[in-house]
N, C-alpha and C. Protein backbone atom coordinates (compact mmCIF):
# COMPACT_ATOMS: atom_id res chain seq x y z
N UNK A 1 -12.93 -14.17 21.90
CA UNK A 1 -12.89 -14.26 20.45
C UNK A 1 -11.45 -14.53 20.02
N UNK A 2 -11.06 -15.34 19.53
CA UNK A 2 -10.01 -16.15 18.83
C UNK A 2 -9.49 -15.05 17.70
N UNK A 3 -8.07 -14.92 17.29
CA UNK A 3 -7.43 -14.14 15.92
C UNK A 3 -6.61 -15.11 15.48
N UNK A 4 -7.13 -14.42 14.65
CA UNK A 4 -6.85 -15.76 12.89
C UNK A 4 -5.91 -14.39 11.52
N UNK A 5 -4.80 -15.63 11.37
CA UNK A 5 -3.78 -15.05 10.51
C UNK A 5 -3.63 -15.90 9.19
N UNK A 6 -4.20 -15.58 7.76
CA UNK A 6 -3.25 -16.67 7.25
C UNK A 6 -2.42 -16.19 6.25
N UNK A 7 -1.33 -17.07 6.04
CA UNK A 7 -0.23 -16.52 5.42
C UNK A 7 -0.28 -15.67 4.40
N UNK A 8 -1.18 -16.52 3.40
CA UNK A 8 -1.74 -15.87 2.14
C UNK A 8 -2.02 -15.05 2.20
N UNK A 9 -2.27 -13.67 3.14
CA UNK A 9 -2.61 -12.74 3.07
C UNK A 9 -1.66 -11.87 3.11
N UNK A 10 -0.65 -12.00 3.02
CA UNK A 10 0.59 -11.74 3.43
C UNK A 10 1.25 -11.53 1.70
N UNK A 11 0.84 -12.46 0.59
CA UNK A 11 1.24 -12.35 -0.27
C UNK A 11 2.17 -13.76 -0.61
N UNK A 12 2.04 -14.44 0.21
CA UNK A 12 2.88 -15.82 0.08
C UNK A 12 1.77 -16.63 -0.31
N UNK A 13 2.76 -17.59 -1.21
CA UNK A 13 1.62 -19.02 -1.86
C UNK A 13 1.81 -20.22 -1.04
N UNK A 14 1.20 -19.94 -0.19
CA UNK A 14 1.03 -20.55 1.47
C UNK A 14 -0.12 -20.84 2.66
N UNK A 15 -0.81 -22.04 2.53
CA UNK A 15 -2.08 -22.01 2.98
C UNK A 15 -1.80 -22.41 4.19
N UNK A 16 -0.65 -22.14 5.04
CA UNK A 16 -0.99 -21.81 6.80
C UNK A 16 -1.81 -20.80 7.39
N UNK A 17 -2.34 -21.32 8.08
CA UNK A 17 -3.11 -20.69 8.84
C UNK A 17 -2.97 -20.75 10.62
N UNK A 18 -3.12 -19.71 11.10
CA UNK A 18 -3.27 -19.86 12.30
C UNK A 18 -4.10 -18.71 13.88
N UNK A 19 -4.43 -20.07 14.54
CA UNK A 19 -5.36 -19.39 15.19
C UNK A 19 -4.95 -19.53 16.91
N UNK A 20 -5.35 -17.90 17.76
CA UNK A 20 -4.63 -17.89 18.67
C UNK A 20 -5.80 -17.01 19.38
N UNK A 21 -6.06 -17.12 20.96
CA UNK A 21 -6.45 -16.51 21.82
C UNK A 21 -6.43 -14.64 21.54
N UNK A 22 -4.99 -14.87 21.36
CA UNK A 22 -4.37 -13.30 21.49
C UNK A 22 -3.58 -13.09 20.62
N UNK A 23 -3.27 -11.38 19.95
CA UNK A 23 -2.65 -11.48 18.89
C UNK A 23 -1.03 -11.63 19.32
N UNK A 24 -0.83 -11.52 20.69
CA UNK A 24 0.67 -12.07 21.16
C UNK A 24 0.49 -13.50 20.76
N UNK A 25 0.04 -14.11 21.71
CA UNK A 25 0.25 -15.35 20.79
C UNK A 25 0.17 -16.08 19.66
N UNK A 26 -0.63 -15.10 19.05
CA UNK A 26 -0.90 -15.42 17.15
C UNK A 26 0.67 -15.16 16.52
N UNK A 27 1.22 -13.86 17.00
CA UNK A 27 2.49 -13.23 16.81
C UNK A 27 3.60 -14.21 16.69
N UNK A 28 3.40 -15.76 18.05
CA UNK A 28 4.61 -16.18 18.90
C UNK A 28 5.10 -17.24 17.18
N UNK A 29 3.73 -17.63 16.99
CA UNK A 29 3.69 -18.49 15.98
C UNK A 29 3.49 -18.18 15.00
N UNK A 30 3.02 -16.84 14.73
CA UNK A 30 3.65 -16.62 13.18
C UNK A 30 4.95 -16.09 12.92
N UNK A 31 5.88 -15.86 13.88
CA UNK A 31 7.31 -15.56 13.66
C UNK A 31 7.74 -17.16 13.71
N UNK A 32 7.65 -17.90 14.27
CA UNK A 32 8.32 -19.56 14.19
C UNK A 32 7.87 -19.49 12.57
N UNK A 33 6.28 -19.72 12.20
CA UNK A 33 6.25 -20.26 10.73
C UNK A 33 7.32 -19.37 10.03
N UNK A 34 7.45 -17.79 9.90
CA UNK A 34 8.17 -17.18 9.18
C UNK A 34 9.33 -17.77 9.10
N UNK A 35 9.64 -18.29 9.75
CA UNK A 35 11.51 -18.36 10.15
C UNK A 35 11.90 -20.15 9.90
N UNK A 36 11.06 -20.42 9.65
CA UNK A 36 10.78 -22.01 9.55
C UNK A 36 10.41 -22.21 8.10
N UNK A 37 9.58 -21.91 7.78
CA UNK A 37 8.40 -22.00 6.19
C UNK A 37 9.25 -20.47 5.43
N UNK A 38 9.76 -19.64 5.23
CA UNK A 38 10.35 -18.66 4.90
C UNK A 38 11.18 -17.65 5.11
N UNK A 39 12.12 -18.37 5.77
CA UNK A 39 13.60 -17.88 6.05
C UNK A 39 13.25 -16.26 6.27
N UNK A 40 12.43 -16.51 7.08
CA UNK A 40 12.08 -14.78 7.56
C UNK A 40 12.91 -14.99 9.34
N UNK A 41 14.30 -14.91 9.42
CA UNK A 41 14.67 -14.47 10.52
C UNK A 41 14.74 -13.81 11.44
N UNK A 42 14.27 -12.58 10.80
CA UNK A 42 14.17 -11.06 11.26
C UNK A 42 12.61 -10.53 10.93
N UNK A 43 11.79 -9.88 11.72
CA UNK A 43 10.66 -9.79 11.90
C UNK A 43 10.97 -8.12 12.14
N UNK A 44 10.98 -7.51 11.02
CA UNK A 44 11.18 -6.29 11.09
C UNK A 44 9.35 -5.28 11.90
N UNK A 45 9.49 -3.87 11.79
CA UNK A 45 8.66 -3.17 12.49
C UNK A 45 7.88 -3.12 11.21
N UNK A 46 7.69 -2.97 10.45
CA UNK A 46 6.89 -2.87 9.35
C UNK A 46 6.43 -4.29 8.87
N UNK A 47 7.42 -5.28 8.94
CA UNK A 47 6.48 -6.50 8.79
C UNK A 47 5.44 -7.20 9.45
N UNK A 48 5.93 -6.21 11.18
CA UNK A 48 5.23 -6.97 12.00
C UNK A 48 3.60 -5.97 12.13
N UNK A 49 3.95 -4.53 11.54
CA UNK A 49 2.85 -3.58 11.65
C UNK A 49 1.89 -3.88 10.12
N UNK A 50 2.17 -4.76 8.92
CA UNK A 50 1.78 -5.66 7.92
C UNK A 50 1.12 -6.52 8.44
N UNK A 51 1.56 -7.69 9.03
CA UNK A 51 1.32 -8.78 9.94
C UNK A 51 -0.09 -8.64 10.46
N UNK A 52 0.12 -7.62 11.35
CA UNK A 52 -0.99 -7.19 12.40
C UNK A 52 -1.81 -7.09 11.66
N UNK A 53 -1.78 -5.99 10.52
CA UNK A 53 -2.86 -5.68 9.91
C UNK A 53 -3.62 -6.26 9.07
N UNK A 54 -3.63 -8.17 8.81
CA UNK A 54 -4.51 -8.74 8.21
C UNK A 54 -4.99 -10.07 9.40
N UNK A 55 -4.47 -9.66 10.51
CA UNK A 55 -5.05 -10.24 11.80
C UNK A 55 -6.48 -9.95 11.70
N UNK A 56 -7.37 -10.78 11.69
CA UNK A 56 -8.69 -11.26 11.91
C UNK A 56 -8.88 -11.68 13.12
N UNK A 57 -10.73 -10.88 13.35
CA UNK A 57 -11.32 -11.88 14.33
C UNK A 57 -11.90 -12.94 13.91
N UNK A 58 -12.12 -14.05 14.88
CA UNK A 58 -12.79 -15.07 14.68
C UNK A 58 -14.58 -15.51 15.15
């Protein structure tokens, strides 16, 4: 079963989406979009325990 992240859930007006095997690898690429699409450099413990928590199955 595939996990699915999309930004918008996050609170950003941002219709990326993305879909990954594993939530490591859902993780690998939603820190690139952050840091790419919203100067999110730093992927703090609470953003990433946020993050997680609108991780979907597929």
């Amino acid at each position: 079963m595939n996990k699915v992240f999309k930004c918008a859930d996050m609170g950003f007006e941002c219709k990326w989406i993305a879909i990954a095997k594993t939530e490591n690898e859902l993780m690998v690429l939603i820190k690139d979009h952050a840091a790419k699409c919203h100067d999110l450099k730093n992927i703090t413990k609470e953003i990433a325990t946020k993050v997680k928590s609108v991780i979907r199955d597929q």
